[in-house]
Protein backbone atom coordinates (compact mmCIF):
# COMPACT_ATOMS: atom_id res chain seq x y z
CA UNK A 1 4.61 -6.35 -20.42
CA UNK A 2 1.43 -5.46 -18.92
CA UNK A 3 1.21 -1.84 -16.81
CA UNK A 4 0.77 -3.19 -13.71
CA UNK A 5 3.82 -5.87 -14.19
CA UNK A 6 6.12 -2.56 -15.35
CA UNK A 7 4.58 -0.61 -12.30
CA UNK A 8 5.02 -3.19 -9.73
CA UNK A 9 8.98 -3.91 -11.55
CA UNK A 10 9.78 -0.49 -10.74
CA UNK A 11 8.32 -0.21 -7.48
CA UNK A 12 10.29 -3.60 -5.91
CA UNK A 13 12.92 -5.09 -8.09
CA UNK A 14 16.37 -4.60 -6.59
CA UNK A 15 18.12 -3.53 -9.70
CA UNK A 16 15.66 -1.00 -10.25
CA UNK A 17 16.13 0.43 -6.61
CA UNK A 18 19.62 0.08 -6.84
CA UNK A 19 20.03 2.80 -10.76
CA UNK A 20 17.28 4.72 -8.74
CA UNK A 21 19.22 5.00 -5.20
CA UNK A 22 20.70 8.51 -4.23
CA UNK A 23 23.70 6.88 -3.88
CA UNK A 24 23.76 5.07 -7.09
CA UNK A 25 27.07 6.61 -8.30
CA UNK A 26 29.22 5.74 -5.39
CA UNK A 27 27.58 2.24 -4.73
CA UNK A 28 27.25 1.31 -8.66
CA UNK A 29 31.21 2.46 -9.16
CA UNK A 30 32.52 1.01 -5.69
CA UNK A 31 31.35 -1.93 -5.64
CA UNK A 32 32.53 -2.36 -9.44
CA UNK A 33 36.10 -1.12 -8.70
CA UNK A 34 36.19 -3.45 -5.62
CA UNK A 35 35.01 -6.72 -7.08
CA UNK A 36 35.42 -6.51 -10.94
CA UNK A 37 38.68 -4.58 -11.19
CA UNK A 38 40.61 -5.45 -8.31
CA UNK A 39 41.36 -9.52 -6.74
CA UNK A 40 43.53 -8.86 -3.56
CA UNK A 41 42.46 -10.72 -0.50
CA UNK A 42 39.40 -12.33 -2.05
CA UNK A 43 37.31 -14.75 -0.23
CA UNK A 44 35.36 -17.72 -1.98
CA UNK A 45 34.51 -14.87 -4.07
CA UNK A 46 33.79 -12.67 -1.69
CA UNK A 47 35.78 -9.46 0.17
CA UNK A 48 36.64 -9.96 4.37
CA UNK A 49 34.45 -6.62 5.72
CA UNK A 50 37.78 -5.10 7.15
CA UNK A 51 38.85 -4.83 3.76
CA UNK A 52 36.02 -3.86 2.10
CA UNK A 53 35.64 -1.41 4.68
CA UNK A 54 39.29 -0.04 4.49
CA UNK A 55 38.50 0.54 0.53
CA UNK A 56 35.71 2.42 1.14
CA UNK A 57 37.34 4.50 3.81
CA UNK A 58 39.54 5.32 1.01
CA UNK A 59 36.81 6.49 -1.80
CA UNK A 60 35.12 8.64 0.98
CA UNK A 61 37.62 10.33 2.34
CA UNK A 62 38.81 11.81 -1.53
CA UNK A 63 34.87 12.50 -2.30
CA UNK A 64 33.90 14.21 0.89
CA UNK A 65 37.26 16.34 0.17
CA UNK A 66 35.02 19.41 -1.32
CA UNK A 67 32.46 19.04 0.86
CA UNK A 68 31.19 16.57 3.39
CA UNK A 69 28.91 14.40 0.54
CA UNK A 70 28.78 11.53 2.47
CA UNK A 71 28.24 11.72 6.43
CA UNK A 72 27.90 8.12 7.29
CA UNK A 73 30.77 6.05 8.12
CA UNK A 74 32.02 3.30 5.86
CA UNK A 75 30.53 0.15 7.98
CA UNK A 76 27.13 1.72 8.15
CA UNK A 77 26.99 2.01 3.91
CA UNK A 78 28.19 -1.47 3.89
CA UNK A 79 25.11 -2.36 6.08
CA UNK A 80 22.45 -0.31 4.50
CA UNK A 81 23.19 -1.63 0.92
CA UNK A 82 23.64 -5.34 2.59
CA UNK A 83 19.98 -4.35 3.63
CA UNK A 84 18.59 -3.24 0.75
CA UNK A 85 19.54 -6.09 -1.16
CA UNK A 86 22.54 -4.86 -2.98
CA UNK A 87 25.32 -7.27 -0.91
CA UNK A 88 25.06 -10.10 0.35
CA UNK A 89 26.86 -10.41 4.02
CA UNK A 90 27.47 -13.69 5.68
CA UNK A 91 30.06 -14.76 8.55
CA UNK A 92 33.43 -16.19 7.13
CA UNK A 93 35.82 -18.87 8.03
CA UNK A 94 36.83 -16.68 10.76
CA UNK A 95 34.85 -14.60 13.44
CA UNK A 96 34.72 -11.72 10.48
CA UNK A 97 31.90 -11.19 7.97
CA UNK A 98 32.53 -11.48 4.55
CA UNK A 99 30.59 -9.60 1.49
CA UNK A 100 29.88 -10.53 -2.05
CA UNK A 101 27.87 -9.37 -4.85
CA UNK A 102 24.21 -10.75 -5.73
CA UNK A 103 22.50 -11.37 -8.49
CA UNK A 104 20.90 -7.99 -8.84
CA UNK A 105 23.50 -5.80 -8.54
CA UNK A 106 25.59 -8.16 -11.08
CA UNK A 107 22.66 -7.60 -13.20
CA UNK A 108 22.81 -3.68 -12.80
CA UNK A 109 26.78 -4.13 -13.89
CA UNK A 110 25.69 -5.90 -17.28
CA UNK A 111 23.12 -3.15 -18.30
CA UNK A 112 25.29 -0.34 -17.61
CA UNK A 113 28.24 -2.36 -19.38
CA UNK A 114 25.89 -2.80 -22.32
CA UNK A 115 25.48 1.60 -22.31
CA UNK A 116 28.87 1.55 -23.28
CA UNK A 117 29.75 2.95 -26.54
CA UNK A 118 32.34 1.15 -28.59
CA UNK A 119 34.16 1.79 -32.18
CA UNK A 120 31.81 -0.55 -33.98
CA UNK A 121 29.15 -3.00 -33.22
CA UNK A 122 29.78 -6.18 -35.02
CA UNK A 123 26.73 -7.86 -36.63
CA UNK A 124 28.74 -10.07 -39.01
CA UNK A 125 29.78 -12.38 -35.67
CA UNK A 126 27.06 -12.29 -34.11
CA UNK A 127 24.56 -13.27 -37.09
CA UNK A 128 26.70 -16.26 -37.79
CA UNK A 129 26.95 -17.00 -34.21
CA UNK A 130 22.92 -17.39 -34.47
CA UNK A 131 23.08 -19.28 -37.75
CA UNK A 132 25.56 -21.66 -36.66
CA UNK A 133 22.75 -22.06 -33.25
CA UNK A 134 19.89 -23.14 -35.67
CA UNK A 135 21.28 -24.97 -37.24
CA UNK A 136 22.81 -27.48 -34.51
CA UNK A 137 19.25 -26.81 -32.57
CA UNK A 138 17.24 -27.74 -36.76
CA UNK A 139 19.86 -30.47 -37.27
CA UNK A 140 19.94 -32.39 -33.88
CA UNK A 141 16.11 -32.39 -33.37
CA UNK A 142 15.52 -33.58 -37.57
CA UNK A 143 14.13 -37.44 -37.16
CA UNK A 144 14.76 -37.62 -40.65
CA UNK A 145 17.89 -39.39 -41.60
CA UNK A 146 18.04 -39.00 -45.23
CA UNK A 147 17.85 -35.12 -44.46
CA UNK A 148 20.81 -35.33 -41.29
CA UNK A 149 22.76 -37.29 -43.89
CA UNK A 150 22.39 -34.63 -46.50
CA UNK A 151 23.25 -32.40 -43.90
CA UNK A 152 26.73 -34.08 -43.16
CA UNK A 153 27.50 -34.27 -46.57
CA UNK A 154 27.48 -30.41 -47.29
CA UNK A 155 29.71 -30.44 -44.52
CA UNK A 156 31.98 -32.75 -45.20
CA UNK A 157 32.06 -31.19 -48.58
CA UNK A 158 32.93 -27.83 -46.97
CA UNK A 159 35.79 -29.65 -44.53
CA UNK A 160 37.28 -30.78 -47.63
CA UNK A 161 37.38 -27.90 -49.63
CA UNK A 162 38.99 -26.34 -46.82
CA UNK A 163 41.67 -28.68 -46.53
CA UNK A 164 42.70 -28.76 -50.75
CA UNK A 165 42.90 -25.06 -49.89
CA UNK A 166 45.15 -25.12 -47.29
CA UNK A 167 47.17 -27.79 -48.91
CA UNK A 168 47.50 -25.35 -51.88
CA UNK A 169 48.56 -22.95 -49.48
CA UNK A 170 45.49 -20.74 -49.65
CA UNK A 171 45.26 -19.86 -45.56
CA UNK A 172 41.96 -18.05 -44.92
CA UNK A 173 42.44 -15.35 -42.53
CA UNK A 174 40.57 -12.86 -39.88
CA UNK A 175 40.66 -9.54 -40.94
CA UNK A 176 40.98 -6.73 -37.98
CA UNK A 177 37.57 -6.01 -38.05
CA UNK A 178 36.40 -9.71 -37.97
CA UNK A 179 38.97 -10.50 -35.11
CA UNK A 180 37.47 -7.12 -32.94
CA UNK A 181 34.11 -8.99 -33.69
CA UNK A 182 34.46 -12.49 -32.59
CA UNK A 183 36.46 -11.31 -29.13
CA UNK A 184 33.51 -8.92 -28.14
CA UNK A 185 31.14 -11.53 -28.61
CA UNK A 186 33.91 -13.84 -26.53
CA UNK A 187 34.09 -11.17 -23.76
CA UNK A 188 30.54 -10.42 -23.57
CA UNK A 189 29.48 -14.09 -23.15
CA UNK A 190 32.05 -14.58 -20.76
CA UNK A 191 30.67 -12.11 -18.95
CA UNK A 192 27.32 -12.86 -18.86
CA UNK A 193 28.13 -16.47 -17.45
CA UNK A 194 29.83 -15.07 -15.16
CA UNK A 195 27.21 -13.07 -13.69
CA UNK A 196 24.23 -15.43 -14.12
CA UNK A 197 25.98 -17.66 -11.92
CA UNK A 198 25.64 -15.27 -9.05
CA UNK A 199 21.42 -16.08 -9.66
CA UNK A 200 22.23 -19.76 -10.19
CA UNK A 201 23.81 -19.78 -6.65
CA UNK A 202 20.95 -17.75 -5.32
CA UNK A 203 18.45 -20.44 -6.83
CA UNK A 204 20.42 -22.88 -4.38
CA UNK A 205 20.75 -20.98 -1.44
CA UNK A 206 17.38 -19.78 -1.48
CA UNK A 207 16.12 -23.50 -1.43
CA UNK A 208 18.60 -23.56 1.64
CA UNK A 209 17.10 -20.75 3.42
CA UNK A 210 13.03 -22.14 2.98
CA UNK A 211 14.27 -25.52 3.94
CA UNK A 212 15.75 -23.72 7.05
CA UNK A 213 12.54 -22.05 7.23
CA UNK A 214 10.61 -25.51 6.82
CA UNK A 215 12.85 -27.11 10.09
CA UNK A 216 11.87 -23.97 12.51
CA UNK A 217 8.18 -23.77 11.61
CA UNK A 218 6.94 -26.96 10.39
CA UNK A 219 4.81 -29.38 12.80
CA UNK A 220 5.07 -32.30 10.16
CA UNK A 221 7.21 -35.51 11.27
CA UNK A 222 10.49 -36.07 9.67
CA UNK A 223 9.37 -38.19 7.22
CA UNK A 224 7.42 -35.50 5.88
CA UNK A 225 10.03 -33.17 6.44
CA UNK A 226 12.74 -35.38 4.22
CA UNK A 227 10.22 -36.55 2.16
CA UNK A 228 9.40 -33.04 0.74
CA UNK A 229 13.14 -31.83 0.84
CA UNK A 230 13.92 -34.86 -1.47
CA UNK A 231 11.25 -33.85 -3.65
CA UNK A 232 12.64 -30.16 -4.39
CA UNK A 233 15.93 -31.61 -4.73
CA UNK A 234 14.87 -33.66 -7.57
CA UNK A 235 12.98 -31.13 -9.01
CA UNK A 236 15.86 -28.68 -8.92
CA UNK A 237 18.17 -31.34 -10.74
CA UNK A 238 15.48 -32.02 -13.65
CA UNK A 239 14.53 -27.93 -13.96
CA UNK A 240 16.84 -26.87 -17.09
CA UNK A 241 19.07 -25.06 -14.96
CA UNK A 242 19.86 -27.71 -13.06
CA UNK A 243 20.60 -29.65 -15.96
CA UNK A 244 22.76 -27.02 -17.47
CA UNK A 245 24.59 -26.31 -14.22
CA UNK A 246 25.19 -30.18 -14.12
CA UNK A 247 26.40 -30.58 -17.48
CA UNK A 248 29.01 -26.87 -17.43
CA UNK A 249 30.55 -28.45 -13.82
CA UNK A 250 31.20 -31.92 -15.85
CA UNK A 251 32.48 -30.39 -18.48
CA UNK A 252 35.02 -28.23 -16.30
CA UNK A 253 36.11 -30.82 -14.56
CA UNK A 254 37.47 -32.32 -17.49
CA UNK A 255 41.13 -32.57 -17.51
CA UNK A 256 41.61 -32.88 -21.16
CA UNK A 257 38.65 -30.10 -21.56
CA UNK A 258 40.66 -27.99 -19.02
CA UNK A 259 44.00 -28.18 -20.79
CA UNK A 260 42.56 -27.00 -24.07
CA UNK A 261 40.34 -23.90 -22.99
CA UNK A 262 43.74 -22.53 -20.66
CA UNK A 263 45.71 -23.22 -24.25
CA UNK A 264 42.73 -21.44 -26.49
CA UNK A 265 42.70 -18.72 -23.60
CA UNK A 266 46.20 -18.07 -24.00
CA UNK A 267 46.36 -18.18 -27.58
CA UNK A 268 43.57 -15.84 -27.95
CA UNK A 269 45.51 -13.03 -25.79
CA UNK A 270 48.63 -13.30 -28.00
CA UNK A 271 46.78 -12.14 -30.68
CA UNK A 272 48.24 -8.49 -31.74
CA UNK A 273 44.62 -7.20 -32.37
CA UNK A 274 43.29 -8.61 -29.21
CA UNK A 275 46.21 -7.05 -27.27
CA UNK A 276 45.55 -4.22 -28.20
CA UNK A 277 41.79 -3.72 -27.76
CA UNK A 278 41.34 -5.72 -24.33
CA UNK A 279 39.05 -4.63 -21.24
CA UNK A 280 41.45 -3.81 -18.51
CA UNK A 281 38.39 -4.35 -16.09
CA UNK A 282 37.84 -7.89 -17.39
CA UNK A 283 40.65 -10.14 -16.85
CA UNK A 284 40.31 -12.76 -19.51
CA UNK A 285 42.96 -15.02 -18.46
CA UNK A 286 41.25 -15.69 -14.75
CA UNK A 287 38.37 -17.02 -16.67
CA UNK A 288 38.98 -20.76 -15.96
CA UNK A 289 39.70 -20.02 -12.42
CA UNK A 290 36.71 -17.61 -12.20
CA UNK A 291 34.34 -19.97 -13.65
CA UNK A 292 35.77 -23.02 -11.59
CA UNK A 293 35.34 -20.72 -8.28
CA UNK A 294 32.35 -20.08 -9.29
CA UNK A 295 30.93 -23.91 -9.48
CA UNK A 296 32.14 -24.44 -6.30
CA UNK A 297 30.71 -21.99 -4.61
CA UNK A 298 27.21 -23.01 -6.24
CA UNK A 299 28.54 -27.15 -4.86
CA UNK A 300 29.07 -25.76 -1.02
CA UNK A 301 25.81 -24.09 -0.99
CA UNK A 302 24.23 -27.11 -2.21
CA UNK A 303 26.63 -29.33 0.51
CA UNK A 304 25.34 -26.73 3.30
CA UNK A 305 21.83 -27.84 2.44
CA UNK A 306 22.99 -31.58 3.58
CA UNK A 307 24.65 -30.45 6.72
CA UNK A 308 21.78 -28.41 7.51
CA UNK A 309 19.75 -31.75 7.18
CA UNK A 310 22.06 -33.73 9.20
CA UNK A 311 21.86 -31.19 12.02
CA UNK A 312 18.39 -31.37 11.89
CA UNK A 313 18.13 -34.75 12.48
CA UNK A 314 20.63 -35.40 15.36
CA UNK A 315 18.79 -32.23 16.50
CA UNK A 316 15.24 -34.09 16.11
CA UNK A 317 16.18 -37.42 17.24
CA UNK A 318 17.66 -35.84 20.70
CA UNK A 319 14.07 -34.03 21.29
CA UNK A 320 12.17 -36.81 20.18
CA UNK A 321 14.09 -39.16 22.59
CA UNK A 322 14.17 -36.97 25.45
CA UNK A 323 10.49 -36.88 25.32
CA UNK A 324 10.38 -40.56 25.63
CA UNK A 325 12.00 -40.52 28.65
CA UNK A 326 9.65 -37.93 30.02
CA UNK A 327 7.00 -39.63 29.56
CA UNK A 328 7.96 -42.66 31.23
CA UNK A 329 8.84 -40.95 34.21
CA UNK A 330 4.84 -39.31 34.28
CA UNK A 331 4.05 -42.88 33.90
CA UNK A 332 6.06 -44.11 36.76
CA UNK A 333 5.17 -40.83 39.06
CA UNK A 334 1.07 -41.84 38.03
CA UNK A 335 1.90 -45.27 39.57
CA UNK A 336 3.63 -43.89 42.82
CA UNK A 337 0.67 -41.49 43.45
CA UNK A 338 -2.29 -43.64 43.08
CA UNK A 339 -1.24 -47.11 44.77
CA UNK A 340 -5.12 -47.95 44.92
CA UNK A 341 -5.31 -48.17 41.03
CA UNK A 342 -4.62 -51.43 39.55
CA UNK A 343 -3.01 -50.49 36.36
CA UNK A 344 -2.23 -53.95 34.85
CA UNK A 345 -6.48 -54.18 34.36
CA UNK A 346 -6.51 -51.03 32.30
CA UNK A 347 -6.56 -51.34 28.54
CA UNK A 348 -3.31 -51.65 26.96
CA UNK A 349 -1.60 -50.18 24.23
CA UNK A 350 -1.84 -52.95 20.92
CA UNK A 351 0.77 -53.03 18.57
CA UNK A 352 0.57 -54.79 14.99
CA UNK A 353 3.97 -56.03 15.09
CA UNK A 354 5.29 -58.75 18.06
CA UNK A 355 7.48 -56.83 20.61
CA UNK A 356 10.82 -58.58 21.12
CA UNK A 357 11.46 -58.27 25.05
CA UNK A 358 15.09 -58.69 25.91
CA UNK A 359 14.93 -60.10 29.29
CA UNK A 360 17.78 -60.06 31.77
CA UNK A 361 17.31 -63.73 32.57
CA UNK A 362 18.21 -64.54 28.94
CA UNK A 363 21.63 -63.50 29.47
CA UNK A 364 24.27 -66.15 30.29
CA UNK A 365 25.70 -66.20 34.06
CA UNK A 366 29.16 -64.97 34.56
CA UNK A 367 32.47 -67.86 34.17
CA UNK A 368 34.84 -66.86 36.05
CA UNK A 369 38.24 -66.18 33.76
CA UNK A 370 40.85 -69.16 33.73
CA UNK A 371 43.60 -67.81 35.96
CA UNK A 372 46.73 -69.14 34.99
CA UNK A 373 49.67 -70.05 37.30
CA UNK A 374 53.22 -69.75 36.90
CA UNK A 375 55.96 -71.61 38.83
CA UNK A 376 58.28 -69.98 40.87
CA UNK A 377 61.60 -70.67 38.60
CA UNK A 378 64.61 -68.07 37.99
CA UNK A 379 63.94 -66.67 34.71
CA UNK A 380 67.06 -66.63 32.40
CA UNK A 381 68.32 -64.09 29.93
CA UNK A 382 68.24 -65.49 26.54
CA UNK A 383 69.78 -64.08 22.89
CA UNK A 384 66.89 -61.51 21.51
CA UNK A 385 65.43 -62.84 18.05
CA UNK A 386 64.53 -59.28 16.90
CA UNK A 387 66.36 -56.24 16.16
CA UNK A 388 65.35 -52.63 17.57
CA UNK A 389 67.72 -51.13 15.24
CA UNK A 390 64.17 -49.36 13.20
CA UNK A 391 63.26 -47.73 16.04
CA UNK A 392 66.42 -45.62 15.57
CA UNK A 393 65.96 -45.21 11.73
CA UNK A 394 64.62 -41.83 11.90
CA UNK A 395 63.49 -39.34 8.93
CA UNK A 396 62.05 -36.53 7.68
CA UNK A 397 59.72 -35.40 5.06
CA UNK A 398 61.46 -32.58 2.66
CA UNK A 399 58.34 -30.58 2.20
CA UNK A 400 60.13 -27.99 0.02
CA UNK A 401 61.17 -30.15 -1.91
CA UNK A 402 57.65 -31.79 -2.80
CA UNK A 403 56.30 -28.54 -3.46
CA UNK A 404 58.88 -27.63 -6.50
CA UNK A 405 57.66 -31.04 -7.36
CA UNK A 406 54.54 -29.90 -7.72
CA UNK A 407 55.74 -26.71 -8.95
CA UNK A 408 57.62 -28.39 -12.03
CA UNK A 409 54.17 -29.89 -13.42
CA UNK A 410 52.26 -26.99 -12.93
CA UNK A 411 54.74 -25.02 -15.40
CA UNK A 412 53.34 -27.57 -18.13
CA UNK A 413 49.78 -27.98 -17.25
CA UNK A 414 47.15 -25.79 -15.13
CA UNK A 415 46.50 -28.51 -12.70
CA UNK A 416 47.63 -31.64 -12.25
CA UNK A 417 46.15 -34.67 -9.61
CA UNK A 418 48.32 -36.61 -6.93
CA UNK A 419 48.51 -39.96 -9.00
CA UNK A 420 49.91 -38.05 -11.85
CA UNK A 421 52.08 -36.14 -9.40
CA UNK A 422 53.64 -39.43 -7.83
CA UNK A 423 54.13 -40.84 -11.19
CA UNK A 424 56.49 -38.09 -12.16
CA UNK A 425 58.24 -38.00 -9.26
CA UNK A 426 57.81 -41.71 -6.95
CA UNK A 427 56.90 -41.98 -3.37
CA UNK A 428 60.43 -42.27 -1.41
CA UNK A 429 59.41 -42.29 2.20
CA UNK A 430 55.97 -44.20 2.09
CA UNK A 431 52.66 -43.32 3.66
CA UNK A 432 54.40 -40.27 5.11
CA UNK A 433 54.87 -38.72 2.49
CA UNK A 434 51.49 -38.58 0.68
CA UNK A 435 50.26 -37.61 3.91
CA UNK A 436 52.70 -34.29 3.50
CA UNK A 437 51.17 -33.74 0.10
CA UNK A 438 47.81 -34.33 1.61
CA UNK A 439 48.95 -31.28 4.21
CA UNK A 440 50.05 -28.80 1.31
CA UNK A 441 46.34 -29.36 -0.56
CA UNK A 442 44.31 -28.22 2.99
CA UNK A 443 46.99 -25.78 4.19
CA UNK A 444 45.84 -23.92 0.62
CA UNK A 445 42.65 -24.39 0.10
CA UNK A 446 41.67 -21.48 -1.97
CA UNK A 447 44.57 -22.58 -4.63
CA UNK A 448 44.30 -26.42 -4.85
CA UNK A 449 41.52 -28.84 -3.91
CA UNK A 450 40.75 -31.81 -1.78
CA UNK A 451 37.69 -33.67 -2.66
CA UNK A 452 36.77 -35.77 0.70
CA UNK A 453 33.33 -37.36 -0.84
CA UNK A 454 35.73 -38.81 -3.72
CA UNK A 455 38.20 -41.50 -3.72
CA UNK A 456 41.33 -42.40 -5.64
CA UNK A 457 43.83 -45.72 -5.71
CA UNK A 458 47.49 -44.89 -5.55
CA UNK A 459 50.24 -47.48 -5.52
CA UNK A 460 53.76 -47.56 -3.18
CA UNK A 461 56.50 -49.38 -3.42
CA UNK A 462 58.61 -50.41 -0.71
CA UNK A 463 61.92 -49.60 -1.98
CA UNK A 464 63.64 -52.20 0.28
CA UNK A 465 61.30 -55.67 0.25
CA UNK A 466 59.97 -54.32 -3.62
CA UNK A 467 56.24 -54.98 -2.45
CA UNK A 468 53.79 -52.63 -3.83
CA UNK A 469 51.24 -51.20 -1.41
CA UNK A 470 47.61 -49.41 -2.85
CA UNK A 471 46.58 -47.05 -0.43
CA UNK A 472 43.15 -44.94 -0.47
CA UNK A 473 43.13 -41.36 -0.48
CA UNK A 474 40.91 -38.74 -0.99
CA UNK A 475 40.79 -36.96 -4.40
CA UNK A 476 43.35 -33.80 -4.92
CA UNK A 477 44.06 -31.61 -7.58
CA UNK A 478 46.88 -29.00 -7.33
CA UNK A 479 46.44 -25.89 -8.92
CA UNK A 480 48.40 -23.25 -10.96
């Protein structure tokens, strides 16, 4: 910490400006209220701006009571801290704009949240916490086996101990004070993730935005282009965060995983103690859906990087072939204007590879189609060897009834996936009906998910003929 790093800290990083701002009361408490304590009409994780705005309209209008403390009206704050760095605003789904936190001012929420005075600080937690850390990070990076094995043997020594005591009906228990402990530590690390994965999806987005920046400005081919997108890619996947991000999203996508930290979650808040001391501003039961939300978002920014590249290569290839074209007609005008020059005796272009000329001789001549010729004979009605009787078999999908279907699993389990779905309750009307379920996934996106880049196998059974058809769908998951 060197004085000119410390000077030039203070002078430009955004958290800095933001504790420093005249405003920093109303923005710092706003924006805290509005996105930490309160989760109507959220966005992707975001607020729509007529909401947002609305709020705001609110918290003026009762602090410009005594005096008129804040002039400006609502939309104009929303744009000078979107400005300054403080939100980030970008168009939604819709024709409206949509706002969400960044990094910085997340990071201004965690030091103020760490000012907070509490009954105790717990060190007991926290210093086992760290000694449990060393010793996975001593144990799993020891070449030595005799010493792992040693290792393992303390213990299993320990495990078993534990279990003659339990059999002997000795139960060790948390006291109050250990319990008030270990759910800090719980809350403030969920916390933290939570936060940091505001800059992890900055990281992304700003690789986005200089690639965008690359495709405007850049005179190199596409080759060079790709070639040197390709390369940051990779380099973002091998960086540790990249790793880590990779390994968190496979380990949330784990059904079994996912099962287990909803049941832990909701053990953990039946606890008396914990009941009694939890954050009302940090709702610990969201945490799966925060933290899956929050993945997702960090996926689509990644997924807007490829569309941006696909864009920019119809965009390219359109350009590139237009000025073909042009300059075969200044060829063909050079040709027309100068009828004295004989062009065939200049020097001509030489290519490396042969040129493979598709000539319009090669083609084969036109044969005439065989007409065929009926006789004139009375045509007579004969018996029909079909029936049109499934034409009339009409039906219809029940879609309130599939969704209690899917409502009856989701009592049980937070999520569930279509082939699990269909095995609990068959498909009774074929194709059309997974098609329905497909329709209740997209109509509710922001609840349940479909997953177009993956594929799953399902099996029907035609309940008449008792032939089983496997149809190809893409992946869903419904949601609680």
């Amino acid at each position: 910490m060197t004085y000119e790093y410390i000077n030039q800290l203070l002078k430009n990083h955004t958290t800095i400006r933001l504790l420093k701002a005249d405003n920093a009361p109303l923005i710092i408490s706003f924006l805290s209220s509005a996105f930490k304590e309160e989760f109507s009409n959220q966005e992707e994780g975001g607020i729509l701006e007529k909401e947002l705005t609305s709020r705001l309209s609110d918290v003026l209008y009762i602090l410009n009571e005594p005096g008129k403390t804040y002039p400006k009206p609502p939309a104009e704050y929303l744009t000078d801290w979107s400005n300054a760095g403080f939100l980030r605003k970008y168009p939604g789904k819709t024709d409206e704009f949509v706002y969400e936190l960044t990094p910085a001012t997340e990071l201004a929420f965690k030091w103020i949240d760490s000012l907070e005075k509490r009954e105790f600080i717990g060190t007991e937690s926290r210093l086992k916490y760290l000694f449990e850390r060393m010793q996975k990070l001593v144990g799993k990076t020891q070449m030595n086996a005799s010493e792992r094995l040693a290792q393992l043997e303390a213990q299993k020594q320990i495990l078993e101990q534990s279990i003659e005591n339990i059999k002997a009906g000795k139960l060790e228990m948390l006291d109050e004070r250990q319990i008030k402990e270990e759910y800090f530590l719980i809350e403030d690390t969920a916390k933290s993730l939570l936060a940091d994965f505001r800059e992890v999806e900055q990281n992304f987005r700003d690789l986005d935005r200089n690639f965008r920046r690359q495709i405007i400005t850049t005179s190199q081919s596409k080759g060079e282009v790709l070639s040197d997108l390709f390369e940051q890619q990779d380099f973002l996947a091998q960086t540790d965060q990249g790793k880590s991000f990779t390994a968190f999203w496979e380990f949330l996508l784990s059904q079994s995983k996912q099962v287990e930290f909803e049941k832990l979650i909701e053990l953990m808040l039946n606890i008396p103690v914990v009941q009694k001391m939890r954050n009302d501003n940090f709702r610990m039961e969201l945490l799966r859906n925060s933290l899956i939300e929050a993945g997702d978002r960090t996926n689509k920014t990644t997924n807007s990087l490829w569309n941006q590249l696909r864009r920019y290569l119809e965009h390219k290839s359109f350009f590139e072939n237009k000025r073909i074209h042009e300059q075969i007609d200044e060829g063909l005008k050079l040709i027309f204007e100068h009828p004295e020059i004989d062009f065939t005796k200049l020097p001509a272009l030489e290519v490396e590879d042969i040129i493979h000329i598709d000539l319009i001789c090669d083609r084969p001549l036109f044969s005439p189609p065989e007409q065929i010729k009926f006789k004139k004979q009375p045509l007579q009605e004969g018996k029909a060897s079909g029936s049109n009787e499934l034409l009339y078999e009409q039906f219809e999908i029940d879609i309130p009834k599939l969704k209690d279907n899917i409502r009856q699993l989701l009592r049980y389990q937070p999520q569930v996936s279509l082939p699990e779905l269909i095995k609990a309750h068959p498909i009774e009307k074929g194709v059309a009906e997974v098609v329905a379920y497909l329709d209740i996934a997209t109509k509710n996106e922001k609840r349940h998910s479909v997953s177009a880049d993956e594929q799953e196998e399902i099996q029907i059974r035609n309940s008449q003929t008792g032939q089983i058809f496997k149809v190809k769908i893409p992946k869903i998951i419904f949601n609680r």
